[in-house]
Structure formats: structure tokens, C-alpha cells
Protein backbone atom coordinates (compact mmCIF):
# COMPACT_ATOMS: atom_id res chain seq x y z
CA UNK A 1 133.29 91.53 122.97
CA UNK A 2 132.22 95.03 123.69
CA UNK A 3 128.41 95.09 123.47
CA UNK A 4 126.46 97.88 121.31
CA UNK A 5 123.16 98.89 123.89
CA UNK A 6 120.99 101.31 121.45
CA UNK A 7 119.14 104.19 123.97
CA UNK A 8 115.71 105.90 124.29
CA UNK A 9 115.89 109.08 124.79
CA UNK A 10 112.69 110.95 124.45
CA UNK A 11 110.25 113.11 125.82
CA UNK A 12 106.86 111.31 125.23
CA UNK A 13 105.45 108.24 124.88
CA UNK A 14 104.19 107.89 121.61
CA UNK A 15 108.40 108.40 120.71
CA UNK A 16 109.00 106.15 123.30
CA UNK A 17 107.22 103.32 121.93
CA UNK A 18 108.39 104.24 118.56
CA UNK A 19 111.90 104.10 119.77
CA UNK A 20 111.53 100.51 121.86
CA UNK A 21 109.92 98.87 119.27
CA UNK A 22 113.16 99.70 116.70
CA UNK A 23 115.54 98.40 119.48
CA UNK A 24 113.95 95.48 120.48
CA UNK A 25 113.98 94.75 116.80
CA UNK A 26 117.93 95.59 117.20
CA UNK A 27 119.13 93.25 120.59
CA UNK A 28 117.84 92.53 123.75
CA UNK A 29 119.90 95.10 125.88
CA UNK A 30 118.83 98.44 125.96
CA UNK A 31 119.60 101.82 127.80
CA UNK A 32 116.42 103.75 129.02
CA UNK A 33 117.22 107.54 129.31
CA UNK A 34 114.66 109.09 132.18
CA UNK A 35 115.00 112.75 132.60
CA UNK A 36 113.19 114.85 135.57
CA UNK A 37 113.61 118.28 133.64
CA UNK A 38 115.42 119.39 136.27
CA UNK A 39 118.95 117.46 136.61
CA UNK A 40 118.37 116.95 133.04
CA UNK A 41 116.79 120.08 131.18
CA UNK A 42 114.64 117.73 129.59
CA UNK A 43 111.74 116.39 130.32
CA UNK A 44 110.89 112.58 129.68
CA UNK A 45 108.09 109.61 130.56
CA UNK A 46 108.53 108.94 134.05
CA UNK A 47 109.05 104.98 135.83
CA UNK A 48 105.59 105.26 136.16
CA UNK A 49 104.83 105.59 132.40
CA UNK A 50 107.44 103.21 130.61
CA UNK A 51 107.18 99.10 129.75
CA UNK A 52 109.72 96.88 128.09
CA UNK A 53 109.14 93.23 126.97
CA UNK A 54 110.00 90.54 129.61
CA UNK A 55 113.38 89.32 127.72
CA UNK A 56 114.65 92.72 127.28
CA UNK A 57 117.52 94.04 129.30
CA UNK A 58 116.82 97.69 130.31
CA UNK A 59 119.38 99.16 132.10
CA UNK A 60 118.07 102.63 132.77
CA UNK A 61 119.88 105.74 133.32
CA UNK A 62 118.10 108.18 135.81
CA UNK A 63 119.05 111.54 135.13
CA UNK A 64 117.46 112.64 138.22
CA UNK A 65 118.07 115.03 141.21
CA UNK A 66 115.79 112.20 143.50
CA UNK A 67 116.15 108.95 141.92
CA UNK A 68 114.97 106.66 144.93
CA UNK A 69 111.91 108.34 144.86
CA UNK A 70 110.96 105.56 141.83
CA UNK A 71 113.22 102.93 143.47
CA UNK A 72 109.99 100.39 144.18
CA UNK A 73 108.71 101.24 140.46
CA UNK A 74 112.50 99.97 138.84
CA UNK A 75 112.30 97.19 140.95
CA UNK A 76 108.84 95.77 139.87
CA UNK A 77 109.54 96.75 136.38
CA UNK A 78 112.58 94.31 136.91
CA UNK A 79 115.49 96.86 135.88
CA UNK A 80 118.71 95.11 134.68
CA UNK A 81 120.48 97.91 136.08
CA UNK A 82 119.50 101.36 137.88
CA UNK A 83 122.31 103.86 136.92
CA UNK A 84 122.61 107.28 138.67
CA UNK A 85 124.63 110.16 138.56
CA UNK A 86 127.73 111.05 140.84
CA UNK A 87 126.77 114.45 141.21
CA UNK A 88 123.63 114.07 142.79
CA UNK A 89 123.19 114.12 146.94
CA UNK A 90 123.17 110.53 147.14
CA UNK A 91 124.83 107.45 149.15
CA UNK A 92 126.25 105.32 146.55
CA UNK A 93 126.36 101.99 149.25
CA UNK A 94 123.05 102.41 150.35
CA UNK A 95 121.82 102.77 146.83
CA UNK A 96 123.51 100.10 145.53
CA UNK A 97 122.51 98.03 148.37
CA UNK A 98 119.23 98.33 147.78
CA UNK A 99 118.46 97.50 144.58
CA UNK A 100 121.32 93.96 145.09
CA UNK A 101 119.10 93.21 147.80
CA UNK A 102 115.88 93.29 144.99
CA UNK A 103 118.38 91.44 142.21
CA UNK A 104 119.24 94.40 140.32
CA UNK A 105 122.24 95.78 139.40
CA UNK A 106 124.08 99.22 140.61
CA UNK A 107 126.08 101.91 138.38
CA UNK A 108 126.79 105.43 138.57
CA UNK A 109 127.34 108.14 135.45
CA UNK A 110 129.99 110.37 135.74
CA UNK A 111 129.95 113.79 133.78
CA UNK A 112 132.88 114.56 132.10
CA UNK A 113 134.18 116.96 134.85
CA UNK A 114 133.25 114.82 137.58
CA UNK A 115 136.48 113.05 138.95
CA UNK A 116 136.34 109.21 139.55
CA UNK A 117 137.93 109.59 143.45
CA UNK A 118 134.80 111.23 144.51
CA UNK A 119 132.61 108.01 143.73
CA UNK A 120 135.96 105.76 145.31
CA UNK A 121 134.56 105.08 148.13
CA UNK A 122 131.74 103.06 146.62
CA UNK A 123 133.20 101.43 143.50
CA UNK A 124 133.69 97.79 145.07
CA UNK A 125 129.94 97.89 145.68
CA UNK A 126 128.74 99.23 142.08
CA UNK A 127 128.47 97.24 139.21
CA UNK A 128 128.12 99.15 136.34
CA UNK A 129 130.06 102.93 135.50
CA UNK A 130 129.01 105.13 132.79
CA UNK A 131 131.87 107.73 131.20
CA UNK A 132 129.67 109.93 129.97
CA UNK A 133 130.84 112.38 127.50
CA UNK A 134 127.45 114.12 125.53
CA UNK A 135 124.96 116.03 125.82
CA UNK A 136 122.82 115.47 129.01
CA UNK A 137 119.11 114.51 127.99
CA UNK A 138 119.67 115.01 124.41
CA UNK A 139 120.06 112.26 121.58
CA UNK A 140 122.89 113.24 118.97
CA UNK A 141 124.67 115.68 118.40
CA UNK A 142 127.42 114.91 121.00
CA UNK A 143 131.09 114.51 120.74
CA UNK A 144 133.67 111.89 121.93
CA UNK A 145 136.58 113.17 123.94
CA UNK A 146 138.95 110.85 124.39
CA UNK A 147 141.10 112.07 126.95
CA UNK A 148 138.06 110.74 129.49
CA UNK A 149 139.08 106.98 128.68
CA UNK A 150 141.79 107.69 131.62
CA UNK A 151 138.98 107.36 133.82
CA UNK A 152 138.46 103.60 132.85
CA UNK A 153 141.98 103.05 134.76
CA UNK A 154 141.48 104.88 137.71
CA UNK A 155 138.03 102.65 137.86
CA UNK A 156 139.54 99.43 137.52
CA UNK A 157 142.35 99.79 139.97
CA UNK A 158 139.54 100.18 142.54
CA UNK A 159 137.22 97.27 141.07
CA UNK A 160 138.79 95.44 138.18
CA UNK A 161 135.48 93.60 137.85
CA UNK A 162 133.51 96.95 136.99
CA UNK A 163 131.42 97.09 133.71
CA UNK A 164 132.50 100.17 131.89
CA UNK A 165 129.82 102.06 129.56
CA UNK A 166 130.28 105.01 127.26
CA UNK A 167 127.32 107.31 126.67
CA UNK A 168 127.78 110.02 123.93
CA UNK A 169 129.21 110.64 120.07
CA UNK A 170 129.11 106.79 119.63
CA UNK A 171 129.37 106.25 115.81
CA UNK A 172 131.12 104.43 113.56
CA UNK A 173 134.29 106.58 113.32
CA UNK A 174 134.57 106.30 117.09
CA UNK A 175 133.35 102.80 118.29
CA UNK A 176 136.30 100.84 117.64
CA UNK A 177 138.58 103.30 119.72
CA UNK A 178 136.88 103.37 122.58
CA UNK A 179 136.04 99.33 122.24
CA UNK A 180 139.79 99.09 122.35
CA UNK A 181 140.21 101.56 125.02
CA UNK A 182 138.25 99.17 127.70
CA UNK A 183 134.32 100.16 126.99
CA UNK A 184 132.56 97.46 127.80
CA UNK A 185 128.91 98.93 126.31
CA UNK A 186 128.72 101.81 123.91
CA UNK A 187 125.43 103.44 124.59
CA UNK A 188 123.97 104.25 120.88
CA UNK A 189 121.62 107.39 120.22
CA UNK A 190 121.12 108.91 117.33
CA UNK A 191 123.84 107.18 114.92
CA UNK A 192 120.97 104.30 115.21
CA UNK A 193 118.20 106.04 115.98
CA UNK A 194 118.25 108.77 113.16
CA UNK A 195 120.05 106.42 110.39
CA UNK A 196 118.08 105.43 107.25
CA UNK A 197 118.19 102.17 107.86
CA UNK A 198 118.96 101.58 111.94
CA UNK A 199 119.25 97.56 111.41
CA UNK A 200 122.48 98.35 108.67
CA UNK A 201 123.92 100.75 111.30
CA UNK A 202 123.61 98.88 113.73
CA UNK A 203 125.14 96.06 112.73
CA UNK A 204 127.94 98.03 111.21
CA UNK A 205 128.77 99.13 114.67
CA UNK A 206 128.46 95.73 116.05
CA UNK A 207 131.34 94.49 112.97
CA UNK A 208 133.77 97.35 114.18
CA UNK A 209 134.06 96.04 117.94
CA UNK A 210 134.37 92.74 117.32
């Protein structure tokens, strides 16, 4: 069953709490979004700022132009997976080697224009790919396009075993599509965040990918 991983995406702490303690009341799996203000045109908390409880599985999603440069801060805050993006200057093998060598998983994002061959040659060592189709370092206000779910094929002839997320213009008129499209995790912003009542919505998403 696909799983529904709510996000934080913010640009201070005091938001940042606000917005852990709501998904930990949610599910134990969570998607961190760091920005460096530079890859990303936003600016968030950095490694060095950010907690989770111990049961909680963070997988967090650097949008940065140097991501190793916190490598030894995601490994003591015991990441379940370090995600980066494919259009950074950055060997995907020695990255992912890394952080298996500390017990942590490996993915890669991939912007909607970016092209799955030119992360190929790493895809048996990565464990985790993000099809990301929003609005970098923003929650809401993306779109879904569709047409990127061809990428999930190209993925999987290279590593069946891959993980495939989606990040952006998850709601409840999309989830079940791309569930049955091969998304593994829908990464949930602001249809959760924002709602009225973020328990109702997210369990509504949770009954459409079942």
C-alpha cells in the first residue's frame, strides 16, 4: 500500500516545530524539506537547527547546491533517508555509499525536466527516487503533471527494487492516480498542512490509496 509521508516545509523554527508536532500526531514517516536559499530560493532551518522524535522516520530532502557539507549532521541525527537532487555537481555512488556505510538510506529528486538516463548510472546503488513535479521550496500551490509517471518505468527497468516518491499537487483528486501509477510515497504539503482539520485529510488520503 502506497504510503502518505506529510512534509515540512518552512523557513523557521518556530513553523517548524509547529509543523512536526501536527505530523507526528499524523504517522511516523515524514519528509523534511531543507532549503539553502540558493538551489532552492528559499531559505529554511539548517541540519544544524532541526530534531525529530526517536521513532519518527525523517527522510529529508536537501534542496541544496552542497549537500555533503551536513553529511556527519544527517548521520547523527539518524536520517531514514538523505535525498538529493540530480542536478546538482554531485557523485551519486559515492554519495550513496556513504551514508549505506552509516545505515542510512540513498535517493535522488529529479525536477520535472531532468531526464532519468542522466542519474542511470547510479540507480542500482540508490534506494529511494523522488518525481518531483511542484514548486521547489514552496508548500502548495503546485500542480500534478502526469505525463512524468513515465519516469517510474524508465526507473524500474534499471532497479525494479527502487522506492518511488512523488513530491508536489498531492491531494485528494490526484492521490489515487498516481498510487495506481507506481508511487510508492506521496509527499503531502499543504492539502494537510493548510486543511481545517489535517487528521480528517489525512486520513482521507490514506482511504483513497488503499
Amino acid at each position: 500500500m502506497p504510503t502518505i509521508c506529510p512534509t515540512i516545509t518552512v523557513t523557521n523554527l518556530e513553523d517548524y516545530k509547529k509543523q512536526l508536532d501536527l505530523n507526528y500526531s499524523l504517522t511516523k514517516r515524514i519528509q523534511v524539506d531543507l532549503m539553502d536559499g540558493k538551489f532552492a530560493p528559499s531559505l529554511s532551518p539548517t541540519p544544524d537547527d532541526i530534531w525529530w522524535p526517536e521513532d519518527v522516520l525523517a527522510d529529508v530532502h536537501l534542496m541544496y547546491e552542497k549537500p555533503m557539507d551536513y553529511a556527519e549532521r544527517l548521520v547523527e541525527l539518524k536520517s531514514h533517508i538523505v535525498i538529493v537532487h540530480a542536478e546538482i555537481d554531485l557523485d551519486l555512488n559515492e554519495f550513496a555509499d556513504y551514508f549505506h556505510k552509516n545505515g542510512i538510506k540513498a535517493g535522488v529528486c529529479l525536477l520535472a525536466p531532468t531526464e532519468v538516463k542522466s542519474v542511470e548510472y547510479a540507480l542500482k546503488n540508490i534506494d529511494h527516487v523522488i518525481i518531483f513535479s511542484g514548486n521547489l521550496g514552496y508548500q502548495g500551490g503546485s500542480k500534478v503533471d502526469f505525463n512524468l509517471l513515465k519516469k517510474i518505468d524508465e526507473i524500474h527497468s534499471v532497479n525494479p527494487k527502487i522506492e518511488i516518491g512523488w513530491d508536489g499537487g498531492v491531494n485528494d483528486e490526484t492521490a489515487k492516480r498516481l498510487a495506481d501509477g507506481g508511487v510508492d510515497v506521496l509527499n503531502v504539503g499543504g492539502f494537510i498542512q493548510k486543511a481545517e482539520n489535517p487528521q480528517a485529510a489525512y486520513q482521507k488520503l490514506v482511504a483513497l490509496v488503499v
